[in-house]
C-alpha atoms as a PDB file:
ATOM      1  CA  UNK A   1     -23.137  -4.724  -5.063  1.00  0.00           C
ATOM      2  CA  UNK A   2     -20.063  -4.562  -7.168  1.00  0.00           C
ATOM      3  CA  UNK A   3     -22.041  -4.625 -10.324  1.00  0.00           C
ATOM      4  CA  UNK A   4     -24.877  -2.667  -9.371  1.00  0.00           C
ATOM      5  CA  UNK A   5     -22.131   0.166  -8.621  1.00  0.00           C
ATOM      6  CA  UNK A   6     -20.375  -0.357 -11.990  1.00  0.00           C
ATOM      7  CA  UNK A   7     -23.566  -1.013 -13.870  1.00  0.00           C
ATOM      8  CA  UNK A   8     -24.377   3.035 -12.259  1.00  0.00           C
ATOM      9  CA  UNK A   9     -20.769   4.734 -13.032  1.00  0.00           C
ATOM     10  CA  UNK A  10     -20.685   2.949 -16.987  1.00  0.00           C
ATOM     11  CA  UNK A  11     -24.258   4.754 -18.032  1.00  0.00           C
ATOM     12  CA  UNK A  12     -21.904   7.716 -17.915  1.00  0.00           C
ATOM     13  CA  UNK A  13     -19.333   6.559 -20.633  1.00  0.00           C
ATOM     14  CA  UNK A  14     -21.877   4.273 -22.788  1.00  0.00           C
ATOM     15  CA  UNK A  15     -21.292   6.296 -26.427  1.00  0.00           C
ATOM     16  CA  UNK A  16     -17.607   6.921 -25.141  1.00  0.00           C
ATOM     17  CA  UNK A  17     -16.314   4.209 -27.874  1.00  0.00           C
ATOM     18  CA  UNK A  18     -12.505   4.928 -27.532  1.00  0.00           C
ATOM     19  CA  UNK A  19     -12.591   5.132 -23.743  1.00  0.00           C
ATOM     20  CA  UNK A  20     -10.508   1.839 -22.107  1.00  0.00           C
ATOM     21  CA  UNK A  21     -12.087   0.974 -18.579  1.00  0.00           C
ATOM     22  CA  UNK A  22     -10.687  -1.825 -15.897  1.00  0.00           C
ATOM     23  CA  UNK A  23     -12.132  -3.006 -12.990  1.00  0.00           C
ATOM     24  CA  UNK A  24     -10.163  -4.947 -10.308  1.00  0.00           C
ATOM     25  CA  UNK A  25     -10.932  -6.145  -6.745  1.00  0.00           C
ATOM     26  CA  UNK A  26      -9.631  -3.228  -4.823  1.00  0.00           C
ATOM     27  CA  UNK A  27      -7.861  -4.351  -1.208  1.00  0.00           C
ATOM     28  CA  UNK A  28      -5.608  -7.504  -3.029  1.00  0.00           C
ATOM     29  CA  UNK A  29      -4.275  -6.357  -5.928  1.00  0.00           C
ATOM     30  CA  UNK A  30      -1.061  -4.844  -6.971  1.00  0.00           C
ATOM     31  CA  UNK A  31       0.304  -3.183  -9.662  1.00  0.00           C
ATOM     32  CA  UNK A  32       3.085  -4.074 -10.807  1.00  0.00           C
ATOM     33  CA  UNK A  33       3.786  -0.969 -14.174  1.00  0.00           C
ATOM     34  CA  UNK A  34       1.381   1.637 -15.149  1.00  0.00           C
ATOM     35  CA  UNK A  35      -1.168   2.459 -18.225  1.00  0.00           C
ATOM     36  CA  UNK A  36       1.108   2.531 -20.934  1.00  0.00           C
ATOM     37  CA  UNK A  37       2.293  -1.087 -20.569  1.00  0.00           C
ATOM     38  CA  UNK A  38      -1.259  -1.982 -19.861  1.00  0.00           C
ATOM     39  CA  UNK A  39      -2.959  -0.125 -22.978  1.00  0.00           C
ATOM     40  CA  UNK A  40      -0.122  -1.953 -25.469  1.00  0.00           C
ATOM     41  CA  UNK A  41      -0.742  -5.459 -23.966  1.00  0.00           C
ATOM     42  CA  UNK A  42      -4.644  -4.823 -24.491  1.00  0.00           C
ATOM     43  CA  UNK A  43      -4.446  -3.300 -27.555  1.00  0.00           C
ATOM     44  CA  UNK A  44      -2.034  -6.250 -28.217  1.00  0.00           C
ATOM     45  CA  UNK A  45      -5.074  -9.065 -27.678  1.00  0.00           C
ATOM     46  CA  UNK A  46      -7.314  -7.615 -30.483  1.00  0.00           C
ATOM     47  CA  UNK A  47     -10.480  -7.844 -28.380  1.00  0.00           C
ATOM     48  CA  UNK A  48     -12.601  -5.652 -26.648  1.00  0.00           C
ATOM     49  CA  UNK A  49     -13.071  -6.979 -23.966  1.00  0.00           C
ATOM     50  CA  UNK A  50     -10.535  -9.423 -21.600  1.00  0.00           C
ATOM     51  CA  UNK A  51     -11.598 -11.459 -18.106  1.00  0.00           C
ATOM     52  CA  UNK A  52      -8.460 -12.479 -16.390  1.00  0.00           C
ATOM     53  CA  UNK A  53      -8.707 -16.137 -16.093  1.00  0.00           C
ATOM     54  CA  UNK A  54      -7.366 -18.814 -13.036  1.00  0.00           C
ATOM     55  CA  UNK A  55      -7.494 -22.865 -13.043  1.00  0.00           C
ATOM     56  CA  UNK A  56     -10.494 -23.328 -11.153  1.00  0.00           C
ATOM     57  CA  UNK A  57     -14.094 -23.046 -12.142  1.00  0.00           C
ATOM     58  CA  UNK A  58     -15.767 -21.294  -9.676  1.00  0.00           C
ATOM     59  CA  UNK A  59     -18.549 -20.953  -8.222  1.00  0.00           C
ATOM     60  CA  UNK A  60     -20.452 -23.725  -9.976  1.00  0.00           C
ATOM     61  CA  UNK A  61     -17.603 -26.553 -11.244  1.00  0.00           C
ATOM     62  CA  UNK A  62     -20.613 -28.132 -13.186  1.00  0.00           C
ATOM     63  CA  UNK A  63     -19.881 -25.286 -15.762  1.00  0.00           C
ATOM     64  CA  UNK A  64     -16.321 -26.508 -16.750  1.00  0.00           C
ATOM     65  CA  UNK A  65     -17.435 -28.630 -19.492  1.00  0.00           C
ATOM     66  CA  UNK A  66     -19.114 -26.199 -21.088  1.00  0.00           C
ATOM     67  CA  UNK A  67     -15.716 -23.529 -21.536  1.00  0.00           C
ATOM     68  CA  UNK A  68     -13.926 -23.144 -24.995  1.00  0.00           C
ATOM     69  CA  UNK A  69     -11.079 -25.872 -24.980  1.00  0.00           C
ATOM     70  CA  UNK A  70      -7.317 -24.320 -24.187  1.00  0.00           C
ATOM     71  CA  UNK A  71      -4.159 -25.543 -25.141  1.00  0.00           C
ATOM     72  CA  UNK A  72      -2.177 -23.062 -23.132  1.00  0.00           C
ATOM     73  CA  UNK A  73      -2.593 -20.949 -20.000  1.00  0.00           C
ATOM     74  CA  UNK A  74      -5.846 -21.080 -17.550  1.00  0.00           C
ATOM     75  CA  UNK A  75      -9.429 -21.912 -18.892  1.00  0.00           C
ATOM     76  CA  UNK A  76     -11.479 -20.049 -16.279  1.00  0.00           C
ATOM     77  CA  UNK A  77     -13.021 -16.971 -15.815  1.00  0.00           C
ATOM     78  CA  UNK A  78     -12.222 -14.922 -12.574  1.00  0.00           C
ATOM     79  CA  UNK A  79     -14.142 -11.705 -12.237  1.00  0.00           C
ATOM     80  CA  UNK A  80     -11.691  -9.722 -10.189  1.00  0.00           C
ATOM     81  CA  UNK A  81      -9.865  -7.998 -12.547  1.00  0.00           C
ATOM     82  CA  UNK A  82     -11.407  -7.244 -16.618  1.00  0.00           C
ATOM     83  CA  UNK A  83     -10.612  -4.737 -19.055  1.00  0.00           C
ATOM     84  CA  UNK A  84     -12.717  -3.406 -22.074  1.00  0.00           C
ATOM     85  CA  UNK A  85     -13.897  -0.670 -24.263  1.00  0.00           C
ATOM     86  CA  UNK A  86     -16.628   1.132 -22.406  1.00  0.00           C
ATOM     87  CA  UNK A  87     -19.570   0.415 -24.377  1.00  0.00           C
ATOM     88  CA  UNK A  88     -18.947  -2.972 -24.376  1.00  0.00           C
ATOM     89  CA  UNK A  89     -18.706  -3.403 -20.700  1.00  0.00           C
ATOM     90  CA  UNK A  90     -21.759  -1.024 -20.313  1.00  0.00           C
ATOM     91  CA  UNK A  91     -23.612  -3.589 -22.439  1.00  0.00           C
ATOM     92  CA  UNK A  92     -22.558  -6.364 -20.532  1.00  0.00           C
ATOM     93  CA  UNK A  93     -22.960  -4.841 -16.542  1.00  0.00           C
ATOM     94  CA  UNK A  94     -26.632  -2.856 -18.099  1.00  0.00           C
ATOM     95  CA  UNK A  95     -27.937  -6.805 -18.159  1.00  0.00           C
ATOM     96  CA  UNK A  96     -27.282  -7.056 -14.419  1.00  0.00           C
ATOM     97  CA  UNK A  97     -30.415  -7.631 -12.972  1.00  0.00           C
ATOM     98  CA  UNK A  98     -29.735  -9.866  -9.818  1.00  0.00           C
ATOM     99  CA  UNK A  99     -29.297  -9.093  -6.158  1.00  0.00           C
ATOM    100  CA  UNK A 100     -26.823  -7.246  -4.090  1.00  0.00           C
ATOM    101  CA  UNK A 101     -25.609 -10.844  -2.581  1.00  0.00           C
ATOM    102  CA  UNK A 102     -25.502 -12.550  -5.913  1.00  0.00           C
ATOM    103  CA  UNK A 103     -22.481 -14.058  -7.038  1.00  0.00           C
ATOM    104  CA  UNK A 104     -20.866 -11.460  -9.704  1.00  0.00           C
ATOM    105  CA  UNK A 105     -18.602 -14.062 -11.076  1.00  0.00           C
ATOM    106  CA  UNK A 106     -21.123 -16.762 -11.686  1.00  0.00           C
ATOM    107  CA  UNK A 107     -22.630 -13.794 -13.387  1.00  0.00           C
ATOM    108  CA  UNK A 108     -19.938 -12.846 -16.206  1.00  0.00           C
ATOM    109  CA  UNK A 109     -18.979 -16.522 -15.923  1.00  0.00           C
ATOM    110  CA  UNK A 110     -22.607 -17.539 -17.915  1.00  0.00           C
ATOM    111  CA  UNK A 111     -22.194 -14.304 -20.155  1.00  0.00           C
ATOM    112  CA  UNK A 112     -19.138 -15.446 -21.308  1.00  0.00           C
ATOM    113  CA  UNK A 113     -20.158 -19.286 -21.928  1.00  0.00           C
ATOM    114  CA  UNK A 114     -22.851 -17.693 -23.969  1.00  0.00           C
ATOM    115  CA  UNK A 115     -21.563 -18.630 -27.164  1.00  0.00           C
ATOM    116  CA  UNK A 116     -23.377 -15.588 -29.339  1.00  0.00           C
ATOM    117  CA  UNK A 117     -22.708 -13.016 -26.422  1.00  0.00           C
ATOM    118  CA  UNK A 118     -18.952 -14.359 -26.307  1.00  0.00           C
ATOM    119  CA  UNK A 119     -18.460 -13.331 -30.079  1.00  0.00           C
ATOM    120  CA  UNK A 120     -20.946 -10.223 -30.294  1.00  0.00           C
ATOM    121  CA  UNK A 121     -19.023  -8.637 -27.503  1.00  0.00           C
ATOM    122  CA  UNK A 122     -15.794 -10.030 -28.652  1.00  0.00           C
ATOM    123  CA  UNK A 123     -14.918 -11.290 -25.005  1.00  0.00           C
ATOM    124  CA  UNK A 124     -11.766 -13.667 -23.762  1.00  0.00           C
ATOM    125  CA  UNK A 125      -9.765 -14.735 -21.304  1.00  0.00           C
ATOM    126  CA  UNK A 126      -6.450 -13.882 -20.468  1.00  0.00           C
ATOM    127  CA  UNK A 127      -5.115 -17.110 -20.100  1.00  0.00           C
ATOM    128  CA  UNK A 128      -1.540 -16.955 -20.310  1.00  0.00           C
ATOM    129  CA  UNK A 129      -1.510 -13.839 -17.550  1.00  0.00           C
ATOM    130  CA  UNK A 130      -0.670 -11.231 -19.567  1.00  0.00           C
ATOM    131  CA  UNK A 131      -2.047  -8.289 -18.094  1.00  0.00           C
ATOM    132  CA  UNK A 132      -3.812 -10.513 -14.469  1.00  0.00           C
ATOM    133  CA  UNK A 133      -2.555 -13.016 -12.322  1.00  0.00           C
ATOM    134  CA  UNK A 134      -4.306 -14.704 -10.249  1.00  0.00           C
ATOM    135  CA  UNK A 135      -2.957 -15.931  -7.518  1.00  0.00           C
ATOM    136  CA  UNK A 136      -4.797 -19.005  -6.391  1.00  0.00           C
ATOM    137  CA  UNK A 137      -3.536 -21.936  -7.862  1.00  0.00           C
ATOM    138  CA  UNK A 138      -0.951 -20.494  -9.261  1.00  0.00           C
ATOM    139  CA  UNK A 139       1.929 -19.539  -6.642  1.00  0.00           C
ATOM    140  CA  UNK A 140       4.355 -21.285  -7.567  1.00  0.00           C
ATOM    141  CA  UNK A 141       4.483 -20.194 -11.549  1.00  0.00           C
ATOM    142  CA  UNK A 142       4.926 -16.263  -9.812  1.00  0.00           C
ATOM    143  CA  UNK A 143       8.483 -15.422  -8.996  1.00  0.00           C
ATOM    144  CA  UNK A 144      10.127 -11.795  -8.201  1.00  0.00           C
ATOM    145  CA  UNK A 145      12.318 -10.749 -11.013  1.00  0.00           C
ATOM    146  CA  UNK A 146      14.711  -8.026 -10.068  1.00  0.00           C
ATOM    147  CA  UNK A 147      15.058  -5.447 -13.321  1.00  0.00           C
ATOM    148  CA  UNK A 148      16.766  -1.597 -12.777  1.00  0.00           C
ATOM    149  CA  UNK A 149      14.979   0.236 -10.690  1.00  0.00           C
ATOM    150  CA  UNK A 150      12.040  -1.919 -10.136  1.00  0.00           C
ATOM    151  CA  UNK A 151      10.693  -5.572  -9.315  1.00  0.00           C
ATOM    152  CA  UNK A 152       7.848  -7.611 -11.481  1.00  0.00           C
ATOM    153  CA  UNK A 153       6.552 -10.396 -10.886  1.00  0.00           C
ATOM    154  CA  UNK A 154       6.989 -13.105 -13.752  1.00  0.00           C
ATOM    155  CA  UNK A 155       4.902 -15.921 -14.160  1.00  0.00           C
ATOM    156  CA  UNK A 156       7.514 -18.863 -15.397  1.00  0.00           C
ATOM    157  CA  UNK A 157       5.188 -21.263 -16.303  1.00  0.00           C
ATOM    158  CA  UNK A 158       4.116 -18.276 -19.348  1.00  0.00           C
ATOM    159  CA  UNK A 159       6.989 -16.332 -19.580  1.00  0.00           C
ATOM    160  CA  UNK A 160       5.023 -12.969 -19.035  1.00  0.00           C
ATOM    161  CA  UNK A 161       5.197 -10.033 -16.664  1.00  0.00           C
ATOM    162  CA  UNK A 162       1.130  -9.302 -15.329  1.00  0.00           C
ATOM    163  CA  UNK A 163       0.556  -5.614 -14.885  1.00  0.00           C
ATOM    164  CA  UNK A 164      -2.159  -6.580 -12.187  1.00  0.00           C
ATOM    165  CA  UNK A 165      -1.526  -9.191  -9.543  1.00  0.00           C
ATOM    166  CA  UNK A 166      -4.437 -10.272  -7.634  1.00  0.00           C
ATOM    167  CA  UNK A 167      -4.254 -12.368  -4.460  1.00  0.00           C
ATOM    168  CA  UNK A 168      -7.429 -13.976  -4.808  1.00  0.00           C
ATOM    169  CA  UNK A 169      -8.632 -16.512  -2.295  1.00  0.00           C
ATOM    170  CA  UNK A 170      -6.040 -18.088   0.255  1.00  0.00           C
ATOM    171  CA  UNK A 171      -3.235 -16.252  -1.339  1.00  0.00           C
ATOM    172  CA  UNK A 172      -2.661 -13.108   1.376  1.00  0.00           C
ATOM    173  CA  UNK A 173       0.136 -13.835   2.287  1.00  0.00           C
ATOM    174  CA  UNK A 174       2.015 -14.413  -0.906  1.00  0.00           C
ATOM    175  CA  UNK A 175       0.111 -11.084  -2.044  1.00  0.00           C
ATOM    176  CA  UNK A 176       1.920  -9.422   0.785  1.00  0.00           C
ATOM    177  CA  UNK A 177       5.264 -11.158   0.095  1.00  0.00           C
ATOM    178  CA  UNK A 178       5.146  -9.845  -3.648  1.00  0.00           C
ATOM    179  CA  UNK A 179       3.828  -6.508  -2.152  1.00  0.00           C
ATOM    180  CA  UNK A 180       7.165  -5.861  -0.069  1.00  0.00           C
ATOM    181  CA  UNK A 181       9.409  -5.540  -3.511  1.00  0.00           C
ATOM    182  CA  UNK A 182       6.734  -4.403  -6.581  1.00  0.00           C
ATOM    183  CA  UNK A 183       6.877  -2.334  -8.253  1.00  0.00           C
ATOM    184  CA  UNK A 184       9.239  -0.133  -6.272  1.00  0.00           C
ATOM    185  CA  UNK A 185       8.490  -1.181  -3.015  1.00  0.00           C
ATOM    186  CA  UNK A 186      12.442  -2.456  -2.321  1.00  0.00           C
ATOM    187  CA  UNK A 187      14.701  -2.684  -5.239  1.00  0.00           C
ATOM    188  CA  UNK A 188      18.351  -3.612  -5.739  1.00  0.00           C
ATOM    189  CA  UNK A 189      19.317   1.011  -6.497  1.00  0.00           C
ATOM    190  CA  UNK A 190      17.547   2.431  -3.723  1.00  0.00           C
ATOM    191  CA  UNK A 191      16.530  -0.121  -0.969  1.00  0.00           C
ATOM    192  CA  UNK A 192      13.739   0.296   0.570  1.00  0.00           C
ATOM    193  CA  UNK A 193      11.060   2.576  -1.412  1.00  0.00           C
ATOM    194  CA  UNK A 194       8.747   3.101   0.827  1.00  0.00           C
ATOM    195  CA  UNK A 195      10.403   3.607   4.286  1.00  0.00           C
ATOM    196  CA  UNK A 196      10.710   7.340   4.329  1.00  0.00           C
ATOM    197  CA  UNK A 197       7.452   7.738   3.964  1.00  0.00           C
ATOM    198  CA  UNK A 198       5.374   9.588   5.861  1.00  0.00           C
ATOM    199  CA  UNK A 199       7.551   9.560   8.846  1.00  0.00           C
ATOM    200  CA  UNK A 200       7.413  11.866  12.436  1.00  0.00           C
ATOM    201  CA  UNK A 201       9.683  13.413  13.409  1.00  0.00           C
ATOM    202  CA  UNK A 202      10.225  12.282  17.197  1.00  0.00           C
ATOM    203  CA  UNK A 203      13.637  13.162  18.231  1.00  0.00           C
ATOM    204  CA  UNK A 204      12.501  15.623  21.010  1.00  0.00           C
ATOM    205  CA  UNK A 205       9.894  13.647  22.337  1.00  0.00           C
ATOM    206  CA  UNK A 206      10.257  12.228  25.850  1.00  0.00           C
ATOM    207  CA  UNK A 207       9.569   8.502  26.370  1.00  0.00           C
ATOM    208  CA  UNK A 208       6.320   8.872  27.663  1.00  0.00           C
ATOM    209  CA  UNK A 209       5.012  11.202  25.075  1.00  0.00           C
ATOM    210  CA  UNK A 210       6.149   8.558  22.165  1.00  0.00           C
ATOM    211  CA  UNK A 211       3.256   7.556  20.095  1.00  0.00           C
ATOM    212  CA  UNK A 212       1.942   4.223  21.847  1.00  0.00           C
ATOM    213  CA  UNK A 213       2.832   1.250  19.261  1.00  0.00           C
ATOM    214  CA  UNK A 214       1.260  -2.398  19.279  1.00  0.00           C
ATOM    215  CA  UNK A 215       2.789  -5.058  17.116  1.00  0.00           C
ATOM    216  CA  UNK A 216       0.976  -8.018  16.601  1.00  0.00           C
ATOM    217  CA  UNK A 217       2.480 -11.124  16.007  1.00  0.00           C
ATOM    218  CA  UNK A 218       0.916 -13.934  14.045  1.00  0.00           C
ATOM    219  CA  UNK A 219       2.310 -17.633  14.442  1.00  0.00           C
ATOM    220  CA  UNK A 220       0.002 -19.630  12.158  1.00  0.00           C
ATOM    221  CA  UNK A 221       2.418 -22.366  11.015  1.00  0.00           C
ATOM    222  CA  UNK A 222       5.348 -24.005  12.245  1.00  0.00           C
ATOM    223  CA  UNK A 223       8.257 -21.447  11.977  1.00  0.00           C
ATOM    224  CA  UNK A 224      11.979 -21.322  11.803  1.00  0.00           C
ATOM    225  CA  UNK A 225      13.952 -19.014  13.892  1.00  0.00           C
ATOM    226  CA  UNK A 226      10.880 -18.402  16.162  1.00  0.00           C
ATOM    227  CA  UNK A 227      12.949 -17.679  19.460  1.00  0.00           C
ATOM    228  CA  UNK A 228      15.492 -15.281  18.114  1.00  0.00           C
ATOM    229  CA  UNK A 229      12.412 -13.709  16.343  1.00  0.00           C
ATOM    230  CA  UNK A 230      11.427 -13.044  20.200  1.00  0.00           C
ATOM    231  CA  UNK A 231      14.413 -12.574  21.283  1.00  0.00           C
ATOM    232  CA  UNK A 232      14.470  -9.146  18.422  1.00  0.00           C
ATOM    233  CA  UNK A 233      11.514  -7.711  19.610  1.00  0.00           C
ATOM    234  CA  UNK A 234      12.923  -6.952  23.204  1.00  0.00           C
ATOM    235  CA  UNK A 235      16.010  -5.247  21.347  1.00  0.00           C
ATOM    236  CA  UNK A 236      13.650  -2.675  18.911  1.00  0.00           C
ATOM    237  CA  UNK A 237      15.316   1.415  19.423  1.00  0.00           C
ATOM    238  CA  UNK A 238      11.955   1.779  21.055  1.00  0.00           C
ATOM    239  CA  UNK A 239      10.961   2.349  24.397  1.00  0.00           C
ATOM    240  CA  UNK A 240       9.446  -1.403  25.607  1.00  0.00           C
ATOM    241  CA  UNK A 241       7.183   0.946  28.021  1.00  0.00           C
ATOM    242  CA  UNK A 242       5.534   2.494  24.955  1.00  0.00           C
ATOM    243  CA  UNK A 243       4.885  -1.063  23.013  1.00  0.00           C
ATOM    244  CA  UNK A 244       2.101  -3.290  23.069  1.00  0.00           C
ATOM    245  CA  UNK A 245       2.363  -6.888  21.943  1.00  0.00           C
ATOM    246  CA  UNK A 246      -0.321  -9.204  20.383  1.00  0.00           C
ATOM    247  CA  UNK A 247       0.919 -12.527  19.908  1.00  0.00           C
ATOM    248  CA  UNK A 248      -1.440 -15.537  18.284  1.00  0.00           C
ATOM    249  CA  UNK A 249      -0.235 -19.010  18.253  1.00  0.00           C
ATOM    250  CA  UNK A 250      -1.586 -21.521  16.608  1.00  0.00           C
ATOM    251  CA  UNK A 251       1.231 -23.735  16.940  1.00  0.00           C
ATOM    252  CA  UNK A 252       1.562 -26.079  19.954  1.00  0.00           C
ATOM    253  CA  UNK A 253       5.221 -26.777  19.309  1.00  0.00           C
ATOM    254  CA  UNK A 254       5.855 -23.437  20.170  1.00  0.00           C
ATOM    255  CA  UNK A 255       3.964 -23.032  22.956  1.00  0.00           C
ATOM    256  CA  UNK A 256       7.556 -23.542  24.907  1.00  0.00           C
ATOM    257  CA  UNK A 257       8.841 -20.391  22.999  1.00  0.00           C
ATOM    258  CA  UNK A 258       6.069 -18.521  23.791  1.00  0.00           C
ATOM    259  CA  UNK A 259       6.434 -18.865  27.522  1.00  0.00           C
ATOM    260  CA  UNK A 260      10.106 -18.473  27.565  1.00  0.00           C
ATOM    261  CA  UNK A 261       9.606 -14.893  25.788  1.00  0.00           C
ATOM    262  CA  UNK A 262       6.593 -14.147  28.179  1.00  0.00           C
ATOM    263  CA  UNK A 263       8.390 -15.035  31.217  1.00  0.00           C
ATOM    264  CA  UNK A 264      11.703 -12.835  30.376  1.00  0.00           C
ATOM    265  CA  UNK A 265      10.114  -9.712  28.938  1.00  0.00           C
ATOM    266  CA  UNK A 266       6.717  -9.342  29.929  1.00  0.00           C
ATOM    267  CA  UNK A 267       7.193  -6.894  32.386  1.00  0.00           C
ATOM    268  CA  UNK A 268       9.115  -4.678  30.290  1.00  0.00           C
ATOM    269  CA  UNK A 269       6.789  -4.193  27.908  1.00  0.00           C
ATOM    270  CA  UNK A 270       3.400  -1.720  28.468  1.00  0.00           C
ATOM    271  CA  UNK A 271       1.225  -4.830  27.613  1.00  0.00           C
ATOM    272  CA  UNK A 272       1.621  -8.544  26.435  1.00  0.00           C
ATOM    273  CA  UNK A 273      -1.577 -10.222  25.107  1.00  0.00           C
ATOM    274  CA  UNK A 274      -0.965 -14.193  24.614  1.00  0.00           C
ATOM    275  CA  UNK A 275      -3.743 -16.187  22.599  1.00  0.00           C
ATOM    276  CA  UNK A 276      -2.732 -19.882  22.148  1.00  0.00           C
ATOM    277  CA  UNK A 277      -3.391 -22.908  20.257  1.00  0.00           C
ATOM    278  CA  UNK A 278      -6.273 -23.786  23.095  1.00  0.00           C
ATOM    279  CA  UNK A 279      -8.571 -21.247  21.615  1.00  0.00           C
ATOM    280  CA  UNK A 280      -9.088 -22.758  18.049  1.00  0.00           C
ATOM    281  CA  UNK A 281      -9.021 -19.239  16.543  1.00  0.00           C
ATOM    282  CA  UNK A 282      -8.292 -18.590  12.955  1.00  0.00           C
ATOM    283  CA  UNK A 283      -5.939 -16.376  11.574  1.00  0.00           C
ATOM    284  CA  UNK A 284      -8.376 -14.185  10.398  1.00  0.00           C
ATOM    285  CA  UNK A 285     -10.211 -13.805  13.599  1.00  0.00           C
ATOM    286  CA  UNK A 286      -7.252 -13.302  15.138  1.00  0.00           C
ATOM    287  CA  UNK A 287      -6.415 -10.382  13.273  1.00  0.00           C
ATOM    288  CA  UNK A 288      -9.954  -8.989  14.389  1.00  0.00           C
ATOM    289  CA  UNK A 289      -9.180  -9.424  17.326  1.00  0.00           C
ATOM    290  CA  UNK A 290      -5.924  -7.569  17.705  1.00  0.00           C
ATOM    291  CA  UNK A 291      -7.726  -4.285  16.583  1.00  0.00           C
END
């Protein structure tokens, strides 16, 4: 469906040969600086068009053998994030003809192992991360680096700053770490950047006609500081009558925690909603289930 939606918008820009066009998987990724820096690292490469690249070969590992050897950086072509001139990724999406529910990746994956189509279209990787990261396999080469006014993330194991940081796969949560500083979201000047936003004004509201709030709290490994965690959420500058709680366990060691919290404060709060370990639910279903 993603291609078939491209393939539509690029017939529009075919014969547009200076036009620049990215595509990027659009609820995990980040940016972490804007066009200019992006433009100069592309126009840096020398190619016209660049697949952001991770250390697995998916879908169809059988294929591995059959990528250009690399000395340096990732060998393997991850479709959620590209870049290209837009005639040349016109040409590419135009020979689309699969369905909806196809994989997209195995798609640009045998494009690019074409050997002919690879050098017709002059098409690469990026395999040192200089414009994507990928976060899958890769975690630990991604650190926060603190510069004025705003926060990158660097990949070490490079030495590069990716303008686009995609949390692809299992990698959430580490998306959403990165996500709480770049590019401006906290930073060493001003703090938080984002705090002030959007806010209500609710000083001459009466407790009961506060906006009704539900956290949800997600316990999916075993955690430090779990009880004085607890203990904070009984202490918010919020009415306890106008809160809701979710709270998912999947931890039996702190099962114990659980109950102490439930048994001090649950009838403060509007509503307290335990799910525990017994129900075998995944984090993601979990999450479902809290909306």
């Amino acid at each position: 469906q993603k291609v078939r939606w491209l393939k539509k918008e690029m017939q529009k820009h075919a014969e547009k040969s200076d036009m620049v066009v990215m595509f990027v998987d659009s609820y995990d990724v980040i940016f972490a600086s804007g066009p200019q820096e992006l433009l100069w690292k592309f126009s840096r490469m020398n190619h016209k068009v660049i697949f952001s690249a991770e250390g697995f070969c998916w879908p169809d590992q059988k294929l591995a053998s059959k990528y250009p050897p690399v000395y340096t950086g990732k060998r393997y072509l991850n479709s959620g994030g590209f870049i290209g001139f837009a005639p040349q990724i016109n040409s590419i999406v135009q020979s689309w003809k699969l369905r909806d529910d196809d994989d997209d990746q195995l798609f640009y994956t045998q494009f690019y192992l074409n050997k002919g189509l690879r050098e017709k279209f002059n098409m690469t990787l990026d395999h040192r991360s200089r414009i994507f990261q990928n976060l899958n396999g890769a975690i630990e080469e991604v650190v926060l680096k603190f510069e004025k006014g705003r926060v990158r993330a660097r990949n070490v194991a490079y030495d590069t700053l990716p303008v686009v940081i995609h949390g692809n796969g299992p990698t959430k949560l580490q998306l959403n770490y990165l996500g709480n500083y770049v590019p401006t979201a906290w930073t060493h000047e001003e703090g938080c950047g984002v705090c002030d936003l959007d806010l209500l004004d609710i000083g001459q509201l009466t407790d009961e006609e506060l906006p009704l709030v539900q956290v949800g709290v997600f316990i999916e490994q075993p955690t430090p500081f779990l009880p004085e965690f607890l203990q904070r959420l009984a202490t918010l500058n919020y009415p306890l009558t106008r809160l809701q709680l979710f709270i998912h366990n999947n931890v039996v060691y702190h099962e114990q925690h659980i109950q102490q919290f439930w048994q001090q404060f649950h009838t403060q709060f509007r509503e307290v909603r335990l799910v525990g370990p017994e129900e075998n639910l995944q984090h993601g279903a979990a999450r479902a289930m809290a909306v």
